[in-house]
N, C-alpha and C. Protein backbone atom coordinates (compact mmCIF):
# COMPACT_ATOMS: atom_id res chain seq x y z
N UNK A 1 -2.29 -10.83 -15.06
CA UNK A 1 -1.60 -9.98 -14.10
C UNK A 1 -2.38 -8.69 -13.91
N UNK A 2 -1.70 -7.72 -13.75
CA UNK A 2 -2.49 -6.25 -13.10
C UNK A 2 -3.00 -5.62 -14.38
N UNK A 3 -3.97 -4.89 -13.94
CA UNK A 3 -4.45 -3.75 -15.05
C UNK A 3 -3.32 -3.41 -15.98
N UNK A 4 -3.56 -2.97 -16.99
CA UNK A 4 -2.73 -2.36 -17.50
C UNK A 4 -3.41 -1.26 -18.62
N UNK A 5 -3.46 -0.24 -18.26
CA UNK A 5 -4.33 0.56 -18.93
C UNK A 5 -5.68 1.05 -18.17
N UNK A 6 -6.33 1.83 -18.54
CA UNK A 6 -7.82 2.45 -17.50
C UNK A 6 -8.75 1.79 -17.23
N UNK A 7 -8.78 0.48 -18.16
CA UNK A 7 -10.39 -0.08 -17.82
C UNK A 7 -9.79 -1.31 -16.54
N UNK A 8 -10.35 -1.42 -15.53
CA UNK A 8 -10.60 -2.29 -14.58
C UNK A 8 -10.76 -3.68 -15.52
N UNK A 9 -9.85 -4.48 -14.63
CA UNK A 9 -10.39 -5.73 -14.97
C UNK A 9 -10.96 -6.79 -13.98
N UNK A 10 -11.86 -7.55 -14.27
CA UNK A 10 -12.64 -8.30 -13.38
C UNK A 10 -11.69 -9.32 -13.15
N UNK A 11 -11.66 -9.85 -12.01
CA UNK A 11 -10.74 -10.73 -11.53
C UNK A 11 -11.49 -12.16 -10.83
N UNK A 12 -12.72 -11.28 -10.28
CA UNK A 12 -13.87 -12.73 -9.63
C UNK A 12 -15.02 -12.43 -9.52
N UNK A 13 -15.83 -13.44 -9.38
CA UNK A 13 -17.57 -12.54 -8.72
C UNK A 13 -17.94 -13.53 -8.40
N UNK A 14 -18.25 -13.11 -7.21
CA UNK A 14 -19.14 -13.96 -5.79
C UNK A 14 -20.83 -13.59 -5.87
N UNK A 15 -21.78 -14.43 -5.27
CA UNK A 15 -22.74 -13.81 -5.39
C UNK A 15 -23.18 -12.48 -4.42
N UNK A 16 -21.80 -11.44 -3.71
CA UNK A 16 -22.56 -10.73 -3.39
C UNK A 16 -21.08 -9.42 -3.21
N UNK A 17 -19.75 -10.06 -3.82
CA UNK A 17 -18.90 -8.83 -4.24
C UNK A 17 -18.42 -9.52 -5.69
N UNK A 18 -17.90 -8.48 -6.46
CA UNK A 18 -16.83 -8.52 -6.97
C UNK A 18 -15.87 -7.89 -7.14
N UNK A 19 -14.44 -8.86 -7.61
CA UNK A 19 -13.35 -8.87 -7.50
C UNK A 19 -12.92 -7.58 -8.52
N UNK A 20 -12.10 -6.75 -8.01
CA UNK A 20 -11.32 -6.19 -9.88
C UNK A 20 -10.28 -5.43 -9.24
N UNK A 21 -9.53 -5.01 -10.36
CA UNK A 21 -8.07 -4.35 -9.91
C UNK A 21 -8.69 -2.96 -9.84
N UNK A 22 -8.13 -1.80 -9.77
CA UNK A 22 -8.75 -0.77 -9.33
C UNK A 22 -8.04 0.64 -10.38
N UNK A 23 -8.71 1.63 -10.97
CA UNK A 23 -8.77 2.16 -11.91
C UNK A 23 -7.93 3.86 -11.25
N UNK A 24 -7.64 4.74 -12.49
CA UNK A 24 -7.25 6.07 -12.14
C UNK A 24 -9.02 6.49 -11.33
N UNK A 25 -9.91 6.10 -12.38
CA UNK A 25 -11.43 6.35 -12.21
C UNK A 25 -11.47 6.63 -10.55
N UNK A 26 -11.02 5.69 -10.11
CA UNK A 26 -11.76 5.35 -8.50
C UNK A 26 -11.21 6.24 -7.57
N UNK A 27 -10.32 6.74 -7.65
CA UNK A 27 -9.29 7.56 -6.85
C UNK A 27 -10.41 8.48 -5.83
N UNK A 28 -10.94 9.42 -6.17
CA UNK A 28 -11.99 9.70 -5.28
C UNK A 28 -13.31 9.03 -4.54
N UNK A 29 -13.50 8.06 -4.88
CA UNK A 29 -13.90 6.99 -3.99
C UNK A 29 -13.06 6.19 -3.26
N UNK A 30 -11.99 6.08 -3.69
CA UNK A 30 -11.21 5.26 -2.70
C UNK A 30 -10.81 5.42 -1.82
N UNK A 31 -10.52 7.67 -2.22
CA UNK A 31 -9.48 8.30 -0.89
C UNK A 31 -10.90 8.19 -0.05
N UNK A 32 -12.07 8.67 -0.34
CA UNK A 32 -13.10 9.13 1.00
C UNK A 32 -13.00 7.81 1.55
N UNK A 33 -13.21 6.49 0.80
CA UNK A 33 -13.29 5.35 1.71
C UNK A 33 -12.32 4.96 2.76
N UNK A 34 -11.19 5.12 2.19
CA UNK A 34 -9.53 4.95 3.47
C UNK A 34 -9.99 6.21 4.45
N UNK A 35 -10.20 7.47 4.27
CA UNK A 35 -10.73 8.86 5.42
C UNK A 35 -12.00 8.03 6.25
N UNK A 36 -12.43 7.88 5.61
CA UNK A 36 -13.77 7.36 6.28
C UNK A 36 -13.47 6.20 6.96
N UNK A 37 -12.73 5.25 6.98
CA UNK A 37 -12.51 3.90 7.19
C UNK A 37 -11.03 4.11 8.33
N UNK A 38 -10.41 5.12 8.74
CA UNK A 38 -9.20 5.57 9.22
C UNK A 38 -9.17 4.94 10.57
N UNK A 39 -10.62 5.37 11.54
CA UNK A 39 -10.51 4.77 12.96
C UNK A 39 -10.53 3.23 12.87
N UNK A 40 -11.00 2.77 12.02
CA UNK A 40 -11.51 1.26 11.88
C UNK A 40 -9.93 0.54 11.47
N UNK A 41 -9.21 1.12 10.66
CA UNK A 41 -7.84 0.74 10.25
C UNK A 41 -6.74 0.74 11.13
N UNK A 42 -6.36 1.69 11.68
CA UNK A 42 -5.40 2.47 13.12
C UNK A 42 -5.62 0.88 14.06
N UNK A 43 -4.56 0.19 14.59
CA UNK A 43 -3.26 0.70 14.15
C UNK A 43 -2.36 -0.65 13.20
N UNK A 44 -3.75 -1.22 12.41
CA UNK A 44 -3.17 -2.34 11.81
C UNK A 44 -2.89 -1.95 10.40
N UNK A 45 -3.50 -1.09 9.66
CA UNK A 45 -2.83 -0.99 8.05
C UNK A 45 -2.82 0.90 7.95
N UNK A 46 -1.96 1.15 6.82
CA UNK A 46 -2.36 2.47 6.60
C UNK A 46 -2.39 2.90 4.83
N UNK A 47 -3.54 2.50 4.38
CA UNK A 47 -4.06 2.47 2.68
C UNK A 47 -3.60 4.01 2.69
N UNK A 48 -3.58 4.05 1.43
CA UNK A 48 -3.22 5.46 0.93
C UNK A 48 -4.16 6.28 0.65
N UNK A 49 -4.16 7.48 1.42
CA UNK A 49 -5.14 8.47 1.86
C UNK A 49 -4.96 9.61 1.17
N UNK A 50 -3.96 9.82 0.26
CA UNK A 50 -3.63 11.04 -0.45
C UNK A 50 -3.66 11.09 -1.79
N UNK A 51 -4.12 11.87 -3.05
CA UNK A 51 -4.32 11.66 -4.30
C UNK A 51 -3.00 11.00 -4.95
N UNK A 52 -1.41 11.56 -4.11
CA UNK A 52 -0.43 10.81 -4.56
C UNK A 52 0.14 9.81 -4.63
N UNK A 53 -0.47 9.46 -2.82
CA UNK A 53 -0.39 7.92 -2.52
C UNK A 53 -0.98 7.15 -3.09
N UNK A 54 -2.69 7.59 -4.01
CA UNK A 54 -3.07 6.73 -4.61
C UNK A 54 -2.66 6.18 -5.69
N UNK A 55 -1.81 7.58 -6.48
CA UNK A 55 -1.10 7.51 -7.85
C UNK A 55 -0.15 6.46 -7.69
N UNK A 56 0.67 6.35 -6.28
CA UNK A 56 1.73 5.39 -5.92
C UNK A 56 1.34 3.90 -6.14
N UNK A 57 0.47 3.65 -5.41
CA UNK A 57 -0.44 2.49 -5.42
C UNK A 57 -1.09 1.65 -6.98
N UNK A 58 -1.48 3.03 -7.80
CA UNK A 58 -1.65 1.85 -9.31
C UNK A 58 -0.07 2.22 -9.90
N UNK A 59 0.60 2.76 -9.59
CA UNK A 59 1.70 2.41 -9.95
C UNK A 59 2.74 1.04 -9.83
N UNK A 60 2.56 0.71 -8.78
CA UNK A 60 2.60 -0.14 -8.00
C UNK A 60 1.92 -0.97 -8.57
N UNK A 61 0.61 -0.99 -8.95
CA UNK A 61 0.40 -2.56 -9.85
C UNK A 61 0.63 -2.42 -11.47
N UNK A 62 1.50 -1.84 -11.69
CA UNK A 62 1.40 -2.36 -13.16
C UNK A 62 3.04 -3.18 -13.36
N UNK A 63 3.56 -3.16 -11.97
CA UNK A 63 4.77 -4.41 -12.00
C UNK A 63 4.06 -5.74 -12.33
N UNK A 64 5.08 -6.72 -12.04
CA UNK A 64 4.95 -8.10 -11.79
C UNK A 64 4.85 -8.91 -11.00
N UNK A 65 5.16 -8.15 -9.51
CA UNK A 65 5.39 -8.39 -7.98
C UNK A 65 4.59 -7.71 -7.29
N UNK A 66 3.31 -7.40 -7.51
CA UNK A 66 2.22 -6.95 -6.73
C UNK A 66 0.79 -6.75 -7.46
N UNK A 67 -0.11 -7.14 -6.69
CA UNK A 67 -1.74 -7.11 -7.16
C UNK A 67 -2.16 -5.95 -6.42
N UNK A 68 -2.64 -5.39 -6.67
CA UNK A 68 -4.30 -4.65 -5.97
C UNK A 68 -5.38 -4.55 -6.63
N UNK A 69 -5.79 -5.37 -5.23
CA UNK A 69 -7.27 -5.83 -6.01
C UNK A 69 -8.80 -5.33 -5.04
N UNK A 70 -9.69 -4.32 -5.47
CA UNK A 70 -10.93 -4.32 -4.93
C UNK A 70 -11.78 -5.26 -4.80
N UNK A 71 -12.45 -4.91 -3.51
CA UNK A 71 -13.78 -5.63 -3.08
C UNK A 71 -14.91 -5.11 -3.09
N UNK A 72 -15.72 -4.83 -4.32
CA UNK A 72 -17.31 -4.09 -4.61
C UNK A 72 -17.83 -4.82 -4.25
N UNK A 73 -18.88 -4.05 -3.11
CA UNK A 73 -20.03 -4.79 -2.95
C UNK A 73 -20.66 -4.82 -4.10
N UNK A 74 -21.39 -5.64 -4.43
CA UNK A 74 -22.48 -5.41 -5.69
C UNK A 74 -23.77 -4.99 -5.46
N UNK A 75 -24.24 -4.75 -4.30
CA UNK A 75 -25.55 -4.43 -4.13
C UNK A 75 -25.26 -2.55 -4.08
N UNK A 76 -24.19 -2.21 -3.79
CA UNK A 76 -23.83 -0.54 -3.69
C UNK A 76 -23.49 -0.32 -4.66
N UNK A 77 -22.10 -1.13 -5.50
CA UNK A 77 -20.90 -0.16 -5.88
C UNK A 77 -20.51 0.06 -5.38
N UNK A 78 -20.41 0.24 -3.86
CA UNK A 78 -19.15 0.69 -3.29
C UNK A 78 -17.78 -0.25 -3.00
N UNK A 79 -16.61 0.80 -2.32
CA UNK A 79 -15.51 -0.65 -2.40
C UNK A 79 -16.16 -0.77 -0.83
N UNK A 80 -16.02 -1.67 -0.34
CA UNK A 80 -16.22 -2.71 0.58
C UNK A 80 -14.87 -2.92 1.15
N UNK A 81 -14.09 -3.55 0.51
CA UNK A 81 -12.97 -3.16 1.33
C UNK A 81 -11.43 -3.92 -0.27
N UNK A 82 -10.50 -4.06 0.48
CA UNK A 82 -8.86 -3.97 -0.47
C UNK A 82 -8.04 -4.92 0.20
N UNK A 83 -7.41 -5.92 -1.54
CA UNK A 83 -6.82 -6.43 -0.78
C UNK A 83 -4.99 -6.48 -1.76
N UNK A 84 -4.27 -7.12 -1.02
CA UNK A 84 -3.31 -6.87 -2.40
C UNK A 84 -2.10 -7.49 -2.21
N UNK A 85 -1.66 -8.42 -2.86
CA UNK A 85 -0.67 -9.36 -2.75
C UNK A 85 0.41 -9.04 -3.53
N UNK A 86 1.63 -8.88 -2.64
CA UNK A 86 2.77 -7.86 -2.71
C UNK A 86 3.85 -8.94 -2.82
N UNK A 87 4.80 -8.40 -3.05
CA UNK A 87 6.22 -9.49 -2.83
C UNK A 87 5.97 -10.75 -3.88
N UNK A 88 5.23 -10.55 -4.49
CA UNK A 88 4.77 -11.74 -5.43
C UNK A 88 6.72 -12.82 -5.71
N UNK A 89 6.94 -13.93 -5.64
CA UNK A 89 7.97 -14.56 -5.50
C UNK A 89 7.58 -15.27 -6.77
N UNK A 90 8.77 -15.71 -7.91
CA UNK A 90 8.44 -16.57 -9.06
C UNK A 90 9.53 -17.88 -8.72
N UNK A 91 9.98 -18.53 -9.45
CA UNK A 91 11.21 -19.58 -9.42
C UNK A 91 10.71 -20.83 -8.42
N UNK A 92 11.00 -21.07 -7.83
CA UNK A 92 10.81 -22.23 -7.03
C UNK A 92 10.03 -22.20 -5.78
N UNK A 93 9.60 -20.65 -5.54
CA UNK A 93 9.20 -20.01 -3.89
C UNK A 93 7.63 -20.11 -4.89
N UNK A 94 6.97 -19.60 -5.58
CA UNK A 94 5.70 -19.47 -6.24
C UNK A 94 4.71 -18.89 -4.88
N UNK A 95 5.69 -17.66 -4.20
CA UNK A 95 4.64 -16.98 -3.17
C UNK A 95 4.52 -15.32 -2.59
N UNK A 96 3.58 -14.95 -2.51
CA UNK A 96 3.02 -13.80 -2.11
C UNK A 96 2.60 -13.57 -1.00
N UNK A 97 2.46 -12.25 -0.43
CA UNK A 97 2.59 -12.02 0.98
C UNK A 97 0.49 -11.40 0.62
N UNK A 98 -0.12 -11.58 1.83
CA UNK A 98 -1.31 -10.77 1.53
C UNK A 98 -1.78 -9.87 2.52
N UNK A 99 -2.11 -8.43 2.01
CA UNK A 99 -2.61 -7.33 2.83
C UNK A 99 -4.16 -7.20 2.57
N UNK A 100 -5.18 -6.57 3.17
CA UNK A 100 -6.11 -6.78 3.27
C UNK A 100 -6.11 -5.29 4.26
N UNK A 101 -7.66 -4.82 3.93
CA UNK A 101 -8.65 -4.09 4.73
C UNK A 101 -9.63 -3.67 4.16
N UNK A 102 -10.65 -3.82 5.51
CA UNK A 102 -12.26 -3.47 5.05
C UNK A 102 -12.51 -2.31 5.41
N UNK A 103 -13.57 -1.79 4.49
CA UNK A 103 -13.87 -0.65 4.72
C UNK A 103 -15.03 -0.21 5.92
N UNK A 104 -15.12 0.83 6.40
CA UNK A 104 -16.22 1.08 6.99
C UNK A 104 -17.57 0.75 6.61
N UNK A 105 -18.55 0.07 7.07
CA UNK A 105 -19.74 -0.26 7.09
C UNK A 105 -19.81 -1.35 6.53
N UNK A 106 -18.63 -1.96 6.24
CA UNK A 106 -18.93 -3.31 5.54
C UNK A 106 -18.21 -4.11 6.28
N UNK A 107 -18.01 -4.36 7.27
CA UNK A 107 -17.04 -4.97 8.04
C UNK A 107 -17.93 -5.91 9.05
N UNK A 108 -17.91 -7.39 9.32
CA UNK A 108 -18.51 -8.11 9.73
C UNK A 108 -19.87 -8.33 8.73
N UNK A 109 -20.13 -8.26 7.88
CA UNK A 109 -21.03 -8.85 7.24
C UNK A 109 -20.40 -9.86 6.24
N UNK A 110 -19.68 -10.66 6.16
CA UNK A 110 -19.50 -11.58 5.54
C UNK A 110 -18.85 -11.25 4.03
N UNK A 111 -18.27 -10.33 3.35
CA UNK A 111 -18.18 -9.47 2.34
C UNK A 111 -16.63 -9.77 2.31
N UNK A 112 -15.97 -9.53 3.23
CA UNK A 112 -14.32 -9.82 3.27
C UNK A 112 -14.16 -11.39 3.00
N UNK A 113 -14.63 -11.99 3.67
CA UNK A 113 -14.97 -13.42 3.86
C UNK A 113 -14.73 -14.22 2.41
N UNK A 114 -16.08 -13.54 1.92
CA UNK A 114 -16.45 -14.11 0.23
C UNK A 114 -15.24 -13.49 -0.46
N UNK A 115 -15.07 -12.48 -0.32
CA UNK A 115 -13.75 -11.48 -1.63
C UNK A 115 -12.62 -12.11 -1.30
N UNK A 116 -11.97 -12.38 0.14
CA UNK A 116 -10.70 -13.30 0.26
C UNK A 116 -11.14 -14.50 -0.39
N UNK A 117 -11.81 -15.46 -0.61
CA UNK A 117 -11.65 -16.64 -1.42
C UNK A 117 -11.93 -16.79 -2.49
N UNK A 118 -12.45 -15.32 -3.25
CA UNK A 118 -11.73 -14.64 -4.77
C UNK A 118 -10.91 -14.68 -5.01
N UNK A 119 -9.94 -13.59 -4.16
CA UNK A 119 -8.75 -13.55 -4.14
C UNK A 119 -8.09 -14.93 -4.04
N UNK A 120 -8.20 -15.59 -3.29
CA UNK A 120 -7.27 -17.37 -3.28
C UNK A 120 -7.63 -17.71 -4.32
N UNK A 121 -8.71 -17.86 -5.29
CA UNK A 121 -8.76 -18.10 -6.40
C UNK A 121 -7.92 -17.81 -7.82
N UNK A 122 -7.88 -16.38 -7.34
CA UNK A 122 -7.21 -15.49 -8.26
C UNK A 122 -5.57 -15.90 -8.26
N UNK A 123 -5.34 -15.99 -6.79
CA UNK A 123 -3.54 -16.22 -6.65
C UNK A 123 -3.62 -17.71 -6.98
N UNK A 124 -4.19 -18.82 -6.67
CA UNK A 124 -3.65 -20.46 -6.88
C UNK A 124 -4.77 -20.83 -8.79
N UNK A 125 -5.26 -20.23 -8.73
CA UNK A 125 -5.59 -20.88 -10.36
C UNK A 125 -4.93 -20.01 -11.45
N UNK A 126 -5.36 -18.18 -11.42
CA UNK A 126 -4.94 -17.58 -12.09
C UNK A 126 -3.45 -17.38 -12.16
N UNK A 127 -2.61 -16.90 -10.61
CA UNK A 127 -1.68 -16.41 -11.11
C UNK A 127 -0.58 -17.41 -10.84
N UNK A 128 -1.12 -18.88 -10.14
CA UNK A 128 -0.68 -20.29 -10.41
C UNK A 128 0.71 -19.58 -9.24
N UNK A 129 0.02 -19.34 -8.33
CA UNK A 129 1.17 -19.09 -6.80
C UNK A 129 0.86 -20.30 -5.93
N UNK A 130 1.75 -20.57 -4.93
CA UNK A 130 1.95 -22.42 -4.53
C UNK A 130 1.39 -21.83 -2.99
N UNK A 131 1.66 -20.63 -2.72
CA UNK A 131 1.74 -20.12 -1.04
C UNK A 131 1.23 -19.01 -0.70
N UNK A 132 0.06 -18.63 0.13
CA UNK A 132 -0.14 -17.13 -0.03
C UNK A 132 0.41 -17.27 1.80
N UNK A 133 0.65 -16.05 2.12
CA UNK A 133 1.04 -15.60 3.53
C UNK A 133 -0.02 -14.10 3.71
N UNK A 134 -0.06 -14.49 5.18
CA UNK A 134 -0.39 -12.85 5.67
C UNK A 134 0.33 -13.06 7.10
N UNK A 135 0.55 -11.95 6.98
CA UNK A 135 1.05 -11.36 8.73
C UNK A 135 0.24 -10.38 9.70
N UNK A 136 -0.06 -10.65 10.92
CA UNK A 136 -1.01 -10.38 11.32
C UNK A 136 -1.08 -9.82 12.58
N UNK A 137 -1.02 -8.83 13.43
CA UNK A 137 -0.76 -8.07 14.45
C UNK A 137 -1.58 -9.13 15.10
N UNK A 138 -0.50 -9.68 16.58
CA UNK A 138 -1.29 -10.43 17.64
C UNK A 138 -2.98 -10.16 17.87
N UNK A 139 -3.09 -8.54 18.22
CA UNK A 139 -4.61 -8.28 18.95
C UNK A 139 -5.29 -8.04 17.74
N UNK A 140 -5.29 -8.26 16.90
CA UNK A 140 -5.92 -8.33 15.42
C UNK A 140 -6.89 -9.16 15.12
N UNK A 141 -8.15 -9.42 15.92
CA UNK A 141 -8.90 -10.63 16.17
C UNK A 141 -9.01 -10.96 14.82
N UNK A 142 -9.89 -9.41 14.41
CA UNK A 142 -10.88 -9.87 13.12
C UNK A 142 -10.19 -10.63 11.93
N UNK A 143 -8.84 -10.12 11.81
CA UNK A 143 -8.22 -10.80 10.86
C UNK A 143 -7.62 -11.69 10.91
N UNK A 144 -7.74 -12.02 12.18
CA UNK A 144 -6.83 -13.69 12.24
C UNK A 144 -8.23 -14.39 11.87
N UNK A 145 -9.75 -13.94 12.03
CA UNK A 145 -10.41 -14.94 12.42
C UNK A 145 -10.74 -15.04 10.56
N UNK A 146 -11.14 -13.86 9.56
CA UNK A 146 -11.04 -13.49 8.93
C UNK A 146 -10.09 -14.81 7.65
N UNK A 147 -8.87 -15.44 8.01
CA UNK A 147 -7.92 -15.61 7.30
C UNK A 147 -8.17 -17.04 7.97
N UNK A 148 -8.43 -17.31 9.04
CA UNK A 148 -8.56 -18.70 9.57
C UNK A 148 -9.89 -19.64 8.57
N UNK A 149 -10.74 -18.62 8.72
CA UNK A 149 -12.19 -19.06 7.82
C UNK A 149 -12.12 -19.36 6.53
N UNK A 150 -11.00 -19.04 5.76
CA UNK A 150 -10.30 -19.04 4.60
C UNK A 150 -9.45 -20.11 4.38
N UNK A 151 -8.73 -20.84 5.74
CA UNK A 151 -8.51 -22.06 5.77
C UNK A 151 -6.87 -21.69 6.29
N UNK A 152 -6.32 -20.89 6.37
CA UNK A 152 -4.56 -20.06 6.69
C UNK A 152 -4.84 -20.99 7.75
N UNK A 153 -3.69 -21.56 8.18
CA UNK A 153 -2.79 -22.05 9.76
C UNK A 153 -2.24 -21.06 9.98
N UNK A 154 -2.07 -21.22 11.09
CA UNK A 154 -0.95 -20.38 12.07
C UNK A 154 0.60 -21.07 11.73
N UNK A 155 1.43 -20.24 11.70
CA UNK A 155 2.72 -20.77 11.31
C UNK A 155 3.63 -20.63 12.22
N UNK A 156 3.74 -19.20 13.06
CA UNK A 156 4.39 -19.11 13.71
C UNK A 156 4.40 -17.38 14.32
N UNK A 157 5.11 -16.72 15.11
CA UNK A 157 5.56 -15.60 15.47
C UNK A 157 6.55 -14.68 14.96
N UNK A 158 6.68 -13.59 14.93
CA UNK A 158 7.67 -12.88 14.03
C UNK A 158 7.72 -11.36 14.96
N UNK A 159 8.54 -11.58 16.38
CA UNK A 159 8.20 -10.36 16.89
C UNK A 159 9.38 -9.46 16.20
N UNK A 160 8.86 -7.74 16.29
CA UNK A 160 9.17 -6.94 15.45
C UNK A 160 8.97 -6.95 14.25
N UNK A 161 8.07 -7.25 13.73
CA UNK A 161 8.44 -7.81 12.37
C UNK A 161 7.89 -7.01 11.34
N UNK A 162 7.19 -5.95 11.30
CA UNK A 162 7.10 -4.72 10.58
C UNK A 162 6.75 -3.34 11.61
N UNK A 163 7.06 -2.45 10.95
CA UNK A 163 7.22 -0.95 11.58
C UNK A 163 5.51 -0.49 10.91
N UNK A 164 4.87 0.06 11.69
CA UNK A 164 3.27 -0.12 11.61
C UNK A 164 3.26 1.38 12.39
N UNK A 165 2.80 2.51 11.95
CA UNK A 165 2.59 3.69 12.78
C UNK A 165 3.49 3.79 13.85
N UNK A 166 4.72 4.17 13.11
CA UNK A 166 5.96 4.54 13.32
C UNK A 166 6.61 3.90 14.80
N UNK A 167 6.11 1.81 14.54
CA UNK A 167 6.14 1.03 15.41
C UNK A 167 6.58 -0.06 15.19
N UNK A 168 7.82 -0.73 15.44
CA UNK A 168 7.89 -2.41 15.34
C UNK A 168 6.93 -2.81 15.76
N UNK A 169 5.81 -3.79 15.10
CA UNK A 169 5.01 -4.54 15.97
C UNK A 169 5.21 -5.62 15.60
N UNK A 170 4.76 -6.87 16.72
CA UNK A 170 4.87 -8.22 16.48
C UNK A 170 4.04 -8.59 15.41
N UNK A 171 4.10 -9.90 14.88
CA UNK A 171 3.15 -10.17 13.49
C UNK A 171 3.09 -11.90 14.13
N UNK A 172 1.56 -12.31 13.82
CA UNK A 172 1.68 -13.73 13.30
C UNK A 172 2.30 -13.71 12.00
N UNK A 173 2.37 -15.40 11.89
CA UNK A 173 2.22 -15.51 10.62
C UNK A 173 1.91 -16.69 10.12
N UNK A 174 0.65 -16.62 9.30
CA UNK A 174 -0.46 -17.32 8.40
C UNK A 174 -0.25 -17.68 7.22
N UNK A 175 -0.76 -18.61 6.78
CA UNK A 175 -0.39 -19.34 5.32
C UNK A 175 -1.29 -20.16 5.08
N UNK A 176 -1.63 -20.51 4.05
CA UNK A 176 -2.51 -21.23 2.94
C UNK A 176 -1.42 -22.15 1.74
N UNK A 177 -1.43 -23.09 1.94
CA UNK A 177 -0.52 -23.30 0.46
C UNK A 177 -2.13 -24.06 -0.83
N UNK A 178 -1.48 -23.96 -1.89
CA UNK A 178 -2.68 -24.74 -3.17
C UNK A 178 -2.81 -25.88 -2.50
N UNK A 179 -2.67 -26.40 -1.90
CA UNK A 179 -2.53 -28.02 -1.76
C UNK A 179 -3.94 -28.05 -0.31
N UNK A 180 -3.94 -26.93 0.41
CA UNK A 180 -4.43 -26.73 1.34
C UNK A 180 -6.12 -26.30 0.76
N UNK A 181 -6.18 -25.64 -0.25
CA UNK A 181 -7.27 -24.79 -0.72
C UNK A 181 -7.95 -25.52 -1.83
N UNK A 182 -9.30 -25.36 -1.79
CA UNK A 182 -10.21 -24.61 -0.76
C UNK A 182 -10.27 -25.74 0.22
N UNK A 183 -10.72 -24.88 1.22
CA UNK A 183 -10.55 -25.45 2.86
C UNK A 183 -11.93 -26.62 2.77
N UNK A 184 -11.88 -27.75 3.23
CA UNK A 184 -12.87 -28.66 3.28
C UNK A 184 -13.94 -28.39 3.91
């Protein structure tokens, strides 16, 4: 499950990110990366941009019902981009909802790509979840295309379906089940 304590734990490694939960350490790399990454985000996610919001956020993973998990490039160190599976469901549902964003300058190089099928790794072997979901703002190319390449169907529509910069917006909604993964 999540960190628990200061040292990061490795979660995956691809040959060109790896996976890990994310530390008190990082907090100033993380806020410049969400500042820096702000126009690129607007108006599909809003990561936490403030030293408190960040405090909120590993707070937030040391439950049982949510991951956050980084995407280091390995050729920088830098994060690359975040992803983090919330709503975690146990009992008979065995499913999680998934958020995602890349950071500035790493976006279209193939880096999200590789770290999401970390992450599917991480949720159907490690944390032995049956269903991952994401929801996905209609004009949201990159991430429908993003989550399609990953092997997600389209499931269906969900208009209104979260308040997004102080907005109901419509959402797809995408899914992967274990049975589906990895994509052929």
């Amino acid at each position: 499950m999540a960190s628990r304590g200061r040292a990061a734990k490795v979660l995956g490694r691809g040959p060109r990110v790896l996976l890990r939960t994310p530390r008190p350490e990082d907090q100033e790399h993380f806020l410049e990366t969400t500042r820096r990454s702000r126009t690129l985000h607007r108006p599909w996610v809003a990561p936490p941009t403030t030293p408190d919001a960040f405090r909120s956020y590993l707070q937030r993973n040391e439950g049982d019902d949510f991951e956050a998990l980084l995407a280091i490039d390995r050729d920088s160190g830098h994060i690359a981009g975040a992803f983090n599976l919330s709503q975690i469901f146990r009992g008979s549902f065995q499913n999680a909802y998934l958020g995602y964003w890349a950071a500035h300058g790493f976006q279209g190089r193939g880096l999200m790509t590789e770290a999401l099928g970390l992450v599917l790794a991480y949720a159907f072997r490690t944390l032995k979840l049956h269903r991952v979901e994401a929801n996905i703002q209609p004009d949201n190319a990159a991430s429908k295309a993003l989550v399609a390449r990953a092997g997600f169907r389209l499931e269906g529509f969900s208009p209104r379906y979260l308040k997004v910069a102080g907005r109901w917006r419509d959402h797809e909604r995408w899914a992967i089940t274990r049975e589906e993964w990895p994509p052929r």
